[in-house]
Each structure stands twice: as structure tokens, then as C-alpha cells.
Protein backbone atom coordinates (compact mmCIF):
# COMPACT_ATOMS: atom_id res chain seq x y z
CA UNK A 1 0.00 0.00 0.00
CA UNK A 2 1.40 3.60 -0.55
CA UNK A 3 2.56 5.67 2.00
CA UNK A 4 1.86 9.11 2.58
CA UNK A 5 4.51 11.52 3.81
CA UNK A 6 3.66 15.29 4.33
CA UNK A 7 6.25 17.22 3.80
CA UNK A 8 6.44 19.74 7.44
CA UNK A 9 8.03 22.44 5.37
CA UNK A 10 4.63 23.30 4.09
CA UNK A 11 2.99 23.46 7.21
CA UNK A 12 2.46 26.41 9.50
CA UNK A 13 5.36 27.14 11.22
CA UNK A 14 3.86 29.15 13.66
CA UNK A 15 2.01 26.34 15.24
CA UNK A 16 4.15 23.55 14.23
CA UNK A 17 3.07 20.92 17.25
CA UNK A 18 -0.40 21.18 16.28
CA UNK A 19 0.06 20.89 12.56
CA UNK A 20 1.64 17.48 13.78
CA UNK A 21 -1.07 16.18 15.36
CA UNK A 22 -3.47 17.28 12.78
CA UNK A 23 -1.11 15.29 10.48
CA UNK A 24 -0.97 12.06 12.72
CA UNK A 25 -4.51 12.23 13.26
CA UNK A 26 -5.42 12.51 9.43
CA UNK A 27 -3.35 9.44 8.76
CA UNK A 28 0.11 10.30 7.26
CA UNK A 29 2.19 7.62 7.71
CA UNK A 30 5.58 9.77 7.86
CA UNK A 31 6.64 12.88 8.51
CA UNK A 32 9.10 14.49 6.04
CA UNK A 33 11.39 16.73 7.18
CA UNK A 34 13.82 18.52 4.49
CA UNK A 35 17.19 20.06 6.19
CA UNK A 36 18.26 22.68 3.92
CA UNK A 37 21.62 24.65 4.36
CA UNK A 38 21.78 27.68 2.74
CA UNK A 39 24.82 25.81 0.19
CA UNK A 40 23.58 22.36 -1.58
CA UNK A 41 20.18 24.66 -1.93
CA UNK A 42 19.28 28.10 -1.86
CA UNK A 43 17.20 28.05 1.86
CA UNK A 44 17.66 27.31 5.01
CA UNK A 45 15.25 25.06 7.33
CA UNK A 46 15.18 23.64 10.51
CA UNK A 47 18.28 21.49 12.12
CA UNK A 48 19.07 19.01 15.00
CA UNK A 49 17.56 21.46 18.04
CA UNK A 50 13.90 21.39 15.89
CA UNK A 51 13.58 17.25 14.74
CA UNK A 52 15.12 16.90 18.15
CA UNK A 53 11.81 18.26 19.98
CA UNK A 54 9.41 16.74 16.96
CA UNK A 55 10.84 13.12 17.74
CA UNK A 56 10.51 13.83 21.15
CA UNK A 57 6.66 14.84 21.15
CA UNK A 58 5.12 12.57 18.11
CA UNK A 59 5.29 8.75 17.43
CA UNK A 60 5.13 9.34 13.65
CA UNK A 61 8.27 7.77 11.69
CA UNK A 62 10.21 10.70 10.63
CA UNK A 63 11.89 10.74 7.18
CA UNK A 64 15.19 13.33 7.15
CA UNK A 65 16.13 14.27 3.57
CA UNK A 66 19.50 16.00 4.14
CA UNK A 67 19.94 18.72 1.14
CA UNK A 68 23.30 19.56 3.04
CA UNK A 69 26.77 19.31 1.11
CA UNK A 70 28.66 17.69 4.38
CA UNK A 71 25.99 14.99 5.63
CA UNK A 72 28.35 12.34 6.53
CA UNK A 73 29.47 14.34 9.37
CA UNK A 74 25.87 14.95 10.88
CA UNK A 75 24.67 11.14 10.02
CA UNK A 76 25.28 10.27 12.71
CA UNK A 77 23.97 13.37 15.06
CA UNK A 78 20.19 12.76 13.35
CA UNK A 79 20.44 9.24 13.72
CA UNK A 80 20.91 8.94 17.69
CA UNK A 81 17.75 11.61 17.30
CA UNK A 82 15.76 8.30 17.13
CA UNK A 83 14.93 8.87 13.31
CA UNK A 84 13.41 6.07 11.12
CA UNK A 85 14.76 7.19 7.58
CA UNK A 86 17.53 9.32 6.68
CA UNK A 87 18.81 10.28 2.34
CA UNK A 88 21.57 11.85 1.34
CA UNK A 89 22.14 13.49 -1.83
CA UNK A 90 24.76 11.49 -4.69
CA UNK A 91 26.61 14.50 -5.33
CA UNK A 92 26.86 15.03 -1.64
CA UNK A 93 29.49 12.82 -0.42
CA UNK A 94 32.83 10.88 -1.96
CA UNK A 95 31.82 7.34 -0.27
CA UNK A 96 28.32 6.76 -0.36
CA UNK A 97 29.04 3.27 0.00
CA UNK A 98 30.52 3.96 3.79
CA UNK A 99 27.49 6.69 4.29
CA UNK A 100 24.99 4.43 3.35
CA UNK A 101 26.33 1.65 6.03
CA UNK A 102 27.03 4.45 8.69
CA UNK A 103 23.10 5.49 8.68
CA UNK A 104 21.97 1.30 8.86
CA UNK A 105 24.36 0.27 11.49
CA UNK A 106 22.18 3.47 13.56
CA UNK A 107 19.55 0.77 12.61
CA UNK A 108 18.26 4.04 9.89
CA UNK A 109 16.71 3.47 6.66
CA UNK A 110 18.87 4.50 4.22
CA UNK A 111 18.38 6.10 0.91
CA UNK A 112 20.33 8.21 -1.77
CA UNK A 113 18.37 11.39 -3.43
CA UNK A 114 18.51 11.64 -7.08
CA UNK A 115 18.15 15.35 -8.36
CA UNK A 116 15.99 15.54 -11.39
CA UNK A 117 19.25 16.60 -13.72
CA UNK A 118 21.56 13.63 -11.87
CA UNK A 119 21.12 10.13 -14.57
CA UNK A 120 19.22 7.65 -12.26
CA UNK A 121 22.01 5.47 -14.00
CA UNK A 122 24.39 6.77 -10.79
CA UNK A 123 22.90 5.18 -8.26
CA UNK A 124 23.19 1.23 -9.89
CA UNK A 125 26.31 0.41 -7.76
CA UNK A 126 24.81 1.06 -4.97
CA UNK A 127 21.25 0.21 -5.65
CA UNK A 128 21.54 -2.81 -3.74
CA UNK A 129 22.91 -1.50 -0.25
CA UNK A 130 19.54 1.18 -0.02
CA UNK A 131 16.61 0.40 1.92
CA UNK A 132 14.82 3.49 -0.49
CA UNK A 133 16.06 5.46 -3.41
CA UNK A 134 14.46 9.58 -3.49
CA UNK A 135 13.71 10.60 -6.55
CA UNK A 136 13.47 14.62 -6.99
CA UNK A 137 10.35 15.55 -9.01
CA UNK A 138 10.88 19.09 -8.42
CA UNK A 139 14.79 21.41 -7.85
CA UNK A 140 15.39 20.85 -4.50
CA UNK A 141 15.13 24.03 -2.14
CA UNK A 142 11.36 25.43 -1.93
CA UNK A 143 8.51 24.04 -1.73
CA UNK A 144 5.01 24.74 -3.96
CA UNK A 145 7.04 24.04 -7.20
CA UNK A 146 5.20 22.30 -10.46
CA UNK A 147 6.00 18.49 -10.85
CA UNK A 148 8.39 17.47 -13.25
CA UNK A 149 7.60 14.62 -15.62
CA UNK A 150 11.56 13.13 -16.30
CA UNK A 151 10.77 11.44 -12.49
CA UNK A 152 8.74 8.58 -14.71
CA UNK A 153 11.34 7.68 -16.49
CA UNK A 154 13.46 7.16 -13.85
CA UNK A 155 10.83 5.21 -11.80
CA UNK A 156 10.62 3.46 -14.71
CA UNK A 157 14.01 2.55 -14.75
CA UNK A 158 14.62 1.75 -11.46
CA UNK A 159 11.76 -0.55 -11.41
CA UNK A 160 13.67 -2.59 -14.53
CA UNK A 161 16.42 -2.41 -12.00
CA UNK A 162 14.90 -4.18 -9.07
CA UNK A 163 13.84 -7.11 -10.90
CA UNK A 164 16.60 -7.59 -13.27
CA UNK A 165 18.70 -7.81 -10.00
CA UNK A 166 15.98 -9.23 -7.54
CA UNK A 167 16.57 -5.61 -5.24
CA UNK A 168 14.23 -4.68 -2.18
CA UNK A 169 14.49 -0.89 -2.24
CA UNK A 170 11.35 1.33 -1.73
CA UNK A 171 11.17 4.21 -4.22
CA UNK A 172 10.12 7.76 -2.84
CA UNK A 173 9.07 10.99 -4.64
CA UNK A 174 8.90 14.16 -3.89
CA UNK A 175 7.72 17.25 -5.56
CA UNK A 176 5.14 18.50 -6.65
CA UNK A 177 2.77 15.53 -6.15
CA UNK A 178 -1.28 16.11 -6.20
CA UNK A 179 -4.04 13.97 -6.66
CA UNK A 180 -3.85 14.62 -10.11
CA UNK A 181 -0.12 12.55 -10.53
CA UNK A 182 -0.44 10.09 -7.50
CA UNK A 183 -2.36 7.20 -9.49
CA UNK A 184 0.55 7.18 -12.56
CA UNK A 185 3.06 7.37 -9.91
CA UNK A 186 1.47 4.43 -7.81
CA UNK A 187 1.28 2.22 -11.17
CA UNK A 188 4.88 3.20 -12.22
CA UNK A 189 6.03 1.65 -8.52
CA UNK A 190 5.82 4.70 -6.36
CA UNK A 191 6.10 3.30 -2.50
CA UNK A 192 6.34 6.56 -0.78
CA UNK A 193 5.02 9.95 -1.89
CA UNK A 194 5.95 13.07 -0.01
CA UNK A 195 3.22 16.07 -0.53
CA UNK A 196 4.08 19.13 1.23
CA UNK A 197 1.82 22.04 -0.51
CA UNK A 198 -0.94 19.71 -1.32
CA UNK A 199 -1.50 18.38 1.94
CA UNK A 200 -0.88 21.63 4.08
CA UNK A 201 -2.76 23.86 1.64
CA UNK A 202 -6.51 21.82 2.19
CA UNK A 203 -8.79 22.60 4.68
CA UNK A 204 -9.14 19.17 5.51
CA UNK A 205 -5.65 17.22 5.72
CA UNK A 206 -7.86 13.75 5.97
CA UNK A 207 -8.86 14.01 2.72
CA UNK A 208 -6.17 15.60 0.84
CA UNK A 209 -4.29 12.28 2.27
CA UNK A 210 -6.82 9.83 1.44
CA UNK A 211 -7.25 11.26 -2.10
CA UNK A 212 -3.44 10.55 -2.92
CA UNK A 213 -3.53 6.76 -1.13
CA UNK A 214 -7.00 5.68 -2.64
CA UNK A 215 -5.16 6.01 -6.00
């Protein structure tokens, strides 16, 4: 079944704890929360001191997409936060293979983020040490952009991929994803779809998240 992740970077800020609960309450089966830096991206969002508190005052798994252009030294740092799944970006790092087995020995999910201009070829030689694989479906940084069609053919692909080599990775997009784009995505092997704007921007989050899972 497909899982729902809002994306808390659409949500209001200024009463983030209930947006939360509203969130929990409505369903969502993870919370994504993107860590921006100012240099992989062009914005800065919350750190360590914020997921810190949200971990310590909601049960939801929390899903920690690093858009930061140093993760392997904070891997560990979100981790021991008591985290469920944590992606890096390819371009990101020199050793993903050594990342990637860093964030699982924390007993993390991990996953590798795939920009929309990086090949989805990249990521084969490691395909098979991920527990998930994010594919960008919007330019990283902001959300409330338009969804970019290339992420199909990379679903595509990767889908080839898992059963070619027998692989157990969940795919994940984000960007840009509406009730309009969640059924193709679902069919193309979609596991995980994060929706920031979409969810946050509805009156009622219930069925803004039921209209992406009853796909």
C-alpha cells in the first residue's frame, strides 16, 4: 500500500506541534522533514535542536532528507535523534558506499536522493545497499514548485532495475505531487510519496491524504 509523507516544510510554522497532530490524526504515515543549508540549496530550514523536539513529542516515523553538502558528518547526530529514515544526496558525499552503512548500522533506513538533472544510471552500484532510493520531481530548495515529468522515467528505470537484479528498495518521490499525478506514480512503482503544498494547503488534511492513497 502507498505511504503518505507530508512534507512539514509546508505546514504552519507558527504552530508547528499542532500541525503534527493534525497530520498524525489525518493518517500520514511519515513525517518528512527537508534540512536545507543555505549551500547544496538556496534556503535554510530547521536542524538538530527542531527534529530533536518533533521526535521527542510525536510517534510518527520521521523521514530526514539531508539537502546539506557535508551529511556524513551529521549522520550520525540525526540518527541517535531516534529517526526512522535518513537520504543523502549522490553528489553530496565521496563514499556513499561507507554513508549508506554508517546510517543502517544506527539501525536508519537508508536512501540516496537523485536530483531531477543527476542520470538515475548513478545510483546502480549502490542500488543494492539502499533500503529506499528519493527521486526529486521538483529542484530541491522550496517548496510549492510544479511536478516534473523526467521522475517517470526514472521510476521506470529503477523498477527494470529491481527485478533484473531481484533488489528490495522502496522508491520515494517528492515534488510537486497532487491527486492529479499520484495514481501514474502508484502504477509506475511509487512506495512513498511526499506532498508538502498539497497536503498543508486543504482545509481538511484527511482528505487531501486519502485522495493521494486511494489512487
Amino acid at each position: 500500500m502507498i505511504k503518505v509523507a507530508p512534507s512539514l516544510l509546508s505546514c504552519d510554522f507558527m504552530h508547528m506541534h499542532d500541525e503534527i497532530k493534525k497530520i498524525e490524526d489525518a493518517g500520514a504515515d511519515i513525517l518528512h522533514l527537508d534540512v536545507m543549508d543555505g549551500h547544496f540549496v538556496p534556503n535554510l530550514t530547521f536542524g538538530l535542536p527542531v527534529i530533536e523536539k518533533i521526535r521527542k513529542s510525536s510517534d510518527i516515523p520521521l523521514d530526514v532528507h539531508l539537502m546539506i553538502t557535508n551529511p556524513d558528518v551529521y549522520a550520525d547526530r540525526y540518527c541517535d535523534l531516534g529517526i526512522d529514515y535518513l537520504s543523502f544526496h549522490l553528489e553530496t558525499v565521496f563514499h556513499s558506499h561507507r554513508l549508506i552503512k554508517q546510517i543502517k548500522d544506527k539501525g536508519v533506513k537508508a536512501g540516496v536522493v537523485l536530483n531531477p538533472g543527476t542520470p538515475v544510471q548513478s545510483i546502480e552500484a549502490v542500488a543494492g545497499d539502499m533500503d529506499f532510493i528519493l527521486l526529486m520531481s521538483v529542484n530541491p530548495g522550496f517548496g510549492g514548485q510544479s511536478f516534473l515529468p523526467i521522475v517517470y522515467d526514472k521510476l521506470n528505470w529503477l523498477m527494470k532495475l529491481k527485478e533484473e537484479k531481484n533488489l528490495d528498495f522502496e522508491i520515494e518521490i517528492d515534488g510537486g505531487i497532487t491527486n492529479a499525478n499520484c495514481k501514474e506514480l502508484t502504477e509506475c512503482g511509487a512506495d512513498i510519496l511526499v506532498a508538502g503544498s498539497y497536503v498543508f494547503s486543504g482545509e481538511d488534511y484527511s482528505q487531501r491524504i486519502r485522495s493521494l492513497k486511494n489512487v
